[in-house]
Protein backbone atom coordinates (compact mmCIF):
# COMPACT_ATOMS: atom_id res chain seq x y z
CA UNK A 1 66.72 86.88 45.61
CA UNK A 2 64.74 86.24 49.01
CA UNK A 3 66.47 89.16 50.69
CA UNK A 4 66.19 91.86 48.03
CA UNK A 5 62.11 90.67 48.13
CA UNK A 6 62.02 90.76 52.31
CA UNK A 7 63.82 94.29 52.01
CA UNK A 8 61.08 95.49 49.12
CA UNK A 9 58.41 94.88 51.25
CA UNK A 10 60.13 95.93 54.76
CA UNK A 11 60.37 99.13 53.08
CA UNK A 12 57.10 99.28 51.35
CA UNK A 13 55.76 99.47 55.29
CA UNK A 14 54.46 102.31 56.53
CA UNK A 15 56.87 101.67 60.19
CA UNK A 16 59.63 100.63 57.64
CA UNK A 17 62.74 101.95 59.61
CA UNK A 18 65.84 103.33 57.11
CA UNK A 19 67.60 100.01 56.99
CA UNK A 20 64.53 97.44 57.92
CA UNK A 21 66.71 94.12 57.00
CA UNK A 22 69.26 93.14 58.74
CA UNK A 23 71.68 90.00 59.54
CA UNK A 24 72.49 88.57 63.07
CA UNK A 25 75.42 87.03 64.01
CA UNK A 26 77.41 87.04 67.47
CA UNK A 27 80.03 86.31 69.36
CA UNK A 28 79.04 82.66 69.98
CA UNK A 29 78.18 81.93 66.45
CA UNK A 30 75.00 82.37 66.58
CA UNK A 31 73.46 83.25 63.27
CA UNK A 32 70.01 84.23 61.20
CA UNK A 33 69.87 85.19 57.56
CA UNK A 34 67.19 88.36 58.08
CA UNK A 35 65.91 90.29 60.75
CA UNK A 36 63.51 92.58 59.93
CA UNK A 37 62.62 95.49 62.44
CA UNK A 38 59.64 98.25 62.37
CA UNK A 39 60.11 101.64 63.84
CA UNK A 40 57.77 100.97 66.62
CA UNK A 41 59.64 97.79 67.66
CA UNK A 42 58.54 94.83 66.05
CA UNK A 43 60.59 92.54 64.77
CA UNK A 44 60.59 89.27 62.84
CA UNK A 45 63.40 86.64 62.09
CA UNK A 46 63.83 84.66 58.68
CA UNK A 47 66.37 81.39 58.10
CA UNK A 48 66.41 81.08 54.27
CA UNK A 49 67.13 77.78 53.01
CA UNK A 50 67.20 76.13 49.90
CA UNK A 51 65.09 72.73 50.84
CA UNK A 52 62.68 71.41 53.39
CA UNK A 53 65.56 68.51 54.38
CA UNK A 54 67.28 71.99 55.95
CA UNK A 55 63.82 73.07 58.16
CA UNK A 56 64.45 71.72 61.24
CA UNK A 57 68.06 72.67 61.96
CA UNK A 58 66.63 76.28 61.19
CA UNK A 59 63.91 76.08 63.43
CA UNK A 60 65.86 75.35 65.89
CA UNK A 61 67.85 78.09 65.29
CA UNK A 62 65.30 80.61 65.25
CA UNK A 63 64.42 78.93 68.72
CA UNK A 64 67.89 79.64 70.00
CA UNK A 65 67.84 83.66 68.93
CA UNK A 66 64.25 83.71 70.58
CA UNK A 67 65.65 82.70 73.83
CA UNK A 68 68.68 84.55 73.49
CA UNK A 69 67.27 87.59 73.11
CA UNK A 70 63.99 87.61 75.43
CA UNK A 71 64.97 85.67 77.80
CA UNK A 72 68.26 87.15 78.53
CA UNK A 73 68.28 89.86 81.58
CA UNK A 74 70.47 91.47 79.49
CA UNK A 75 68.94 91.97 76.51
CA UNK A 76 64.77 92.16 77.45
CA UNK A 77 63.63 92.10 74.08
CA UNK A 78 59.95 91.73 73.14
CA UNK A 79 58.90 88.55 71.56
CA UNK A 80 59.28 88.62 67.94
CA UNK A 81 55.70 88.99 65.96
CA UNK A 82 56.80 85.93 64.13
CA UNK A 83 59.77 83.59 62.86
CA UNK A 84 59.79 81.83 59.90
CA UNK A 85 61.80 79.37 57.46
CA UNK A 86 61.61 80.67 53.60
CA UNK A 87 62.56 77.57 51.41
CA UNK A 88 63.20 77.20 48.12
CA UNK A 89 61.10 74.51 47.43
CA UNK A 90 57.80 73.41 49.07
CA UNK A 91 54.12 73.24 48.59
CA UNK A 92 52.37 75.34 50.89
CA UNK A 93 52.79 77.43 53.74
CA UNK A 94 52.52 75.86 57.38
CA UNK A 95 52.81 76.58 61.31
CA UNK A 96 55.95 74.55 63.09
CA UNK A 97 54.86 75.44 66.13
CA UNK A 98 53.13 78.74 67.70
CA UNK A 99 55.09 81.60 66.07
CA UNK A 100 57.02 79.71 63.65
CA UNK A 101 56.58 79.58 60.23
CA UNK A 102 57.68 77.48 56.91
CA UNK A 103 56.65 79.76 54.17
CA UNK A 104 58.02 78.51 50.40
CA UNK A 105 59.76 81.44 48.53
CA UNK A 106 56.95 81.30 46.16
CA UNK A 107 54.22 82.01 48.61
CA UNK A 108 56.00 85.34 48.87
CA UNK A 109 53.54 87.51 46.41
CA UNK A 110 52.28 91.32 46.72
């Protein structure tokens, strides 16, 4: 259900691109539930997760794909706009530290 309502709105942006939700993985196993890119080169990450006992590992995943991809001389990426965790379960939306978000599925609302 969370990905079918991050792909509504990606697409109901105005910089939507064709296919604005994606999934990461890579070769060393590193993995994300959602990316979500804007035609002008934006991007955010999403870990979905079912509880808030499951928030930090995700964080720290998030962390992991930040580095990988902006830090990297490969890769030069721009910083994400944001990252967040959407749970399942939780009260109200909060900042984990700058850039990182837990948001609970229902906080998700048009």
């Amino acid at each position: 259900l969370c990905l079918r309502d991050l792909t509504v709105y990606a697409r109901a942006h105005e910089l939507a691109r064709p296919i604005p939700v994606r999934y990461y993985r890579d070769d060393s196993g590193l993995e994300v539930d959602a990316i979500v890119e804007l035609a002008d080169g934006r991007w955010a990450a999403f870990e979905i997760k079912t509880s808030e006992s499951k928030v930090a590992p995700a964080v720290a995943n998030l962390k992991r794909l930040r580095k990988k991809l902006c830090e990297s001389p490969r890769v030069q990426m721009k910083p994400p706009a944001f990252m967040a965790v959407i749970t399942g379960i939780g009260k109200y939306v909060r900042v984990v530290e700058e850039g990182i978000y837990v948001i609970p599925i229902r906080a998700l609302t048009a």
